[in-house]
Protein backbone atom coordinates (compact mmCIF):
# COMPACT_ATOMS: atom_id res chain seq x y z
CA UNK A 1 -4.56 29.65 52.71
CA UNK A 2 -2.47 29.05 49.51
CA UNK A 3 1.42 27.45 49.97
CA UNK A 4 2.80 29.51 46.89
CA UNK A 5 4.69 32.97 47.63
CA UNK A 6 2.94 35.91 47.37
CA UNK A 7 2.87 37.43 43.89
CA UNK A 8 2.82 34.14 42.33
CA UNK A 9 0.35 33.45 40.09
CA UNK A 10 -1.63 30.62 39.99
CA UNK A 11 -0.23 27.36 37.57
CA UNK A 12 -2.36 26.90 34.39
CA UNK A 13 -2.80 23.50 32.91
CA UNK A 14 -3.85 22.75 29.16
CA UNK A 15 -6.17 19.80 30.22
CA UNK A 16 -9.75 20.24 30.55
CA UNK A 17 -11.10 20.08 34.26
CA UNK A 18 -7.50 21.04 35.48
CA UNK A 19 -7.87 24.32 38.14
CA UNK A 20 -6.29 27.12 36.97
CA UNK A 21 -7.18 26.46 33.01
CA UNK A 22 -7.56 29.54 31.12
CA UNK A 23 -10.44 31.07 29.75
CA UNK A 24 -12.22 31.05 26.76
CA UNK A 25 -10.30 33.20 24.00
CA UNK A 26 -6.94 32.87 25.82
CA UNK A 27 -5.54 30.65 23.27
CA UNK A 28 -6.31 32.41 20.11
CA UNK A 29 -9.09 28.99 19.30
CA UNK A 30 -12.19 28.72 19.36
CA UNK A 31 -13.14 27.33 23.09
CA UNK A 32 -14.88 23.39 22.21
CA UNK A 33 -16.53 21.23 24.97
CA UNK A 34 -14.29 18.77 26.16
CA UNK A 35 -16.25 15.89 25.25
CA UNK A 36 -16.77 16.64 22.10
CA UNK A 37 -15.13 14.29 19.18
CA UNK A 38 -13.28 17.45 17.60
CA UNK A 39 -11.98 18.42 21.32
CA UNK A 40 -10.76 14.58 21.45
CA UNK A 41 -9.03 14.70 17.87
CA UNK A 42 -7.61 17.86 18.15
CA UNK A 43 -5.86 16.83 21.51
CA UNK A 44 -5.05 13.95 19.43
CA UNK A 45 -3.35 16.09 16.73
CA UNK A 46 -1.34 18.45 19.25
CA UNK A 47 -0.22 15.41 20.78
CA UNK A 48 1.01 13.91 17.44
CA UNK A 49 2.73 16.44 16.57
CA UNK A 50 4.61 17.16 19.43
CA UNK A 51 5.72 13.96 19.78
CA UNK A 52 7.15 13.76 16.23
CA UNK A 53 8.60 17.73 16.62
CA UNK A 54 10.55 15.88 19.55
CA UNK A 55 11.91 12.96 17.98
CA UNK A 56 12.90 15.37 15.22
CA UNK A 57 15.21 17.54 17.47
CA UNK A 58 16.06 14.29 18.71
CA UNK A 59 17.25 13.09 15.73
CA UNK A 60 18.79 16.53 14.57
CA UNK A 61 21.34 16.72 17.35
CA UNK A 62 22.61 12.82 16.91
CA UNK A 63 22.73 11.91 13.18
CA UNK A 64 24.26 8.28 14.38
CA UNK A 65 20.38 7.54 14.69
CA UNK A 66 19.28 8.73 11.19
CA UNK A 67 22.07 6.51 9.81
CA UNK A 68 21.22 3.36 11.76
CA UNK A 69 17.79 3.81 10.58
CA UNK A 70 18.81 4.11 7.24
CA UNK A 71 21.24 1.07 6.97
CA UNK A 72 18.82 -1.89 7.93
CA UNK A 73 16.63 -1.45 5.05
CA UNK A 74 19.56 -0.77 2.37
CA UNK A 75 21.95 -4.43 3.78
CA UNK A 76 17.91 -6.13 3.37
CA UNK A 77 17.06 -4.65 -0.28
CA UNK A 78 20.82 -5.14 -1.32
CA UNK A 79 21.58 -8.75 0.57
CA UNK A 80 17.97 -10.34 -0.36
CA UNK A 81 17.20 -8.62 -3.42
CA UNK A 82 20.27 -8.50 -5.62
CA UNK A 83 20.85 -12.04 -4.35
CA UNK A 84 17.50 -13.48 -5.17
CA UNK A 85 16.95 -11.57 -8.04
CA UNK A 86 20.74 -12.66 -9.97
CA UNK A 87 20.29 -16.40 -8.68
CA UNK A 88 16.44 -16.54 -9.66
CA UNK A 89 15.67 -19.16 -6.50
CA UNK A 90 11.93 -17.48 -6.80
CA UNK A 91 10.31 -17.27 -9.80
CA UNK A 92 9.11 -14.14 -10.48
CA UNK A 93 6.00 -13.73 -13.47
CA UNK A 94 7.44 -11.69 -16.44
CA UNK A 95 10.80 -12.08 -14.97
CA UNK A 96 10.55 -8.80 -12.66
CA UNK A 97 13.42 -8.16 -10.46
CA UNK A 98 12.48 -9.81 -7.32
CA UNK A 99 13.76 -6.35 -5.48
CA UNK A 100 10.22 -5.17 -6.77
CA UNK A 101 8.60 -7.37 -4.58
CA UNK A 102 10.91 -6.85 -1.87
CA UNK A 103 11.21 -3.25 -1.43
CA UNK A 104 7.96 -2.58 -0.38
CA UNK A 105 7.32 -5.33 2.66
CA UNK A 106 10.99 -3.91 3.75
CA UNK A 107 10.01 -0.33 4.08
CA UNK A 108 6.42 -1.32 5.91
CA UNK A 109 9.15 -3.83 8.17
CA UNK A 110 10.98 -0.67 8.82
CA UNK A 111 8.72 1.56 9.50
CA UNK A 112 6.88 -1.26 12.33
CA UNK A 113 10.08 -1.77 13.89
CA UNK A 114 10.67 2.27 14.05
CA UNK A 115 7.12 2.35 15.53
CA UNK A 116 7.82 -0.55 18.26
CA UNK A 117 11.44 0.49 19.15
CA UNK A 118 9.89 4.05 19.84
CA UNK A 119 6.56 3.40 21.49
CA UNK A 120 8.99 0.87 23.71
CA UNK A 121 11.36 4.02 24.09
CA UNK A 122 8.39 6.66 25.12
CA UNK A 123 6.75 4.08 27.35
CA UNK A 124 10.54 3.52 29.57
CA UNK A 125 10.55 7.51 29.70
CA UNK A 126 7.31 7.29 31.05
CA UNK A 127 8.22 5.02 33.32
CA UNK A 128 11.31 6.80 34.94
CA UNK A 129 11.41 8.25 37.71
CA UNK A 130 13.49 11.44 35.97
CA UNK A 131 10.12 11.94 34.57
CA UNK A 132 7.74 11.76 37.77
């Protein structure tokens, strides 16, 4: 005895082992074992990129986000490296601007905190119960 209406048909799930997965050829791929380390990357993969095809609509529709992004690296390269490089308080061999050897532990700052803020931000979606 089956609860869904008549004419229904059954739900399909991309996971492996999940009832009512499709068969082999259904997808257009090649079918792979699901233990395999190419079944586990390409799941990887898929799920990379649709993450970061989300967060790119995301940020599409509310440019506010793009900006903020943008701002915290340009007040820390203009602040700290103009500053230090005009006032020479390090010394720097060959007297290179000190904004070369600032710009590029800002950018690998930026993009950590980018990474935290989000993986914080994906986990609380998780989380919800909008999302259960």
């Amino acid at each position: 005895m089956t609860s869904a209406a008549p004419g229904v048909p059954p739900g399909v799930s991309a996971e492996p082992g999940v009832p009512g997965r499709p068969g082999p050829g259904l997808s257009g791929l090649p079918e792979i074992p699901s233990d395999t380390p190419l079944a586990a990357a390409r799941r990887l993969a898929s799920r990379v990129i649709t993450l970061c095809w989300v967060e790119l609509r995301k940020i599409r529709h509310d440019r506010t986000e793009l900006y903020t992004r943008a701002i915290q690296p340009a007040l820390w390269l203009l602040i700290f490296g103009e500053t230090f490089t005009r006032i020479h308080a390090i010394p720097t061999p060959g007297h290179i601007p000190y904004l070369a050897y600032l710009a590029p532990g800002i950018l690998a700052q930026s993009a950590l905190f980018i990474a935290i803020f989000y993986g914080i931000q994906i986990i609380s979606a998780w989380r919800s119960p909008a999302t259960r």
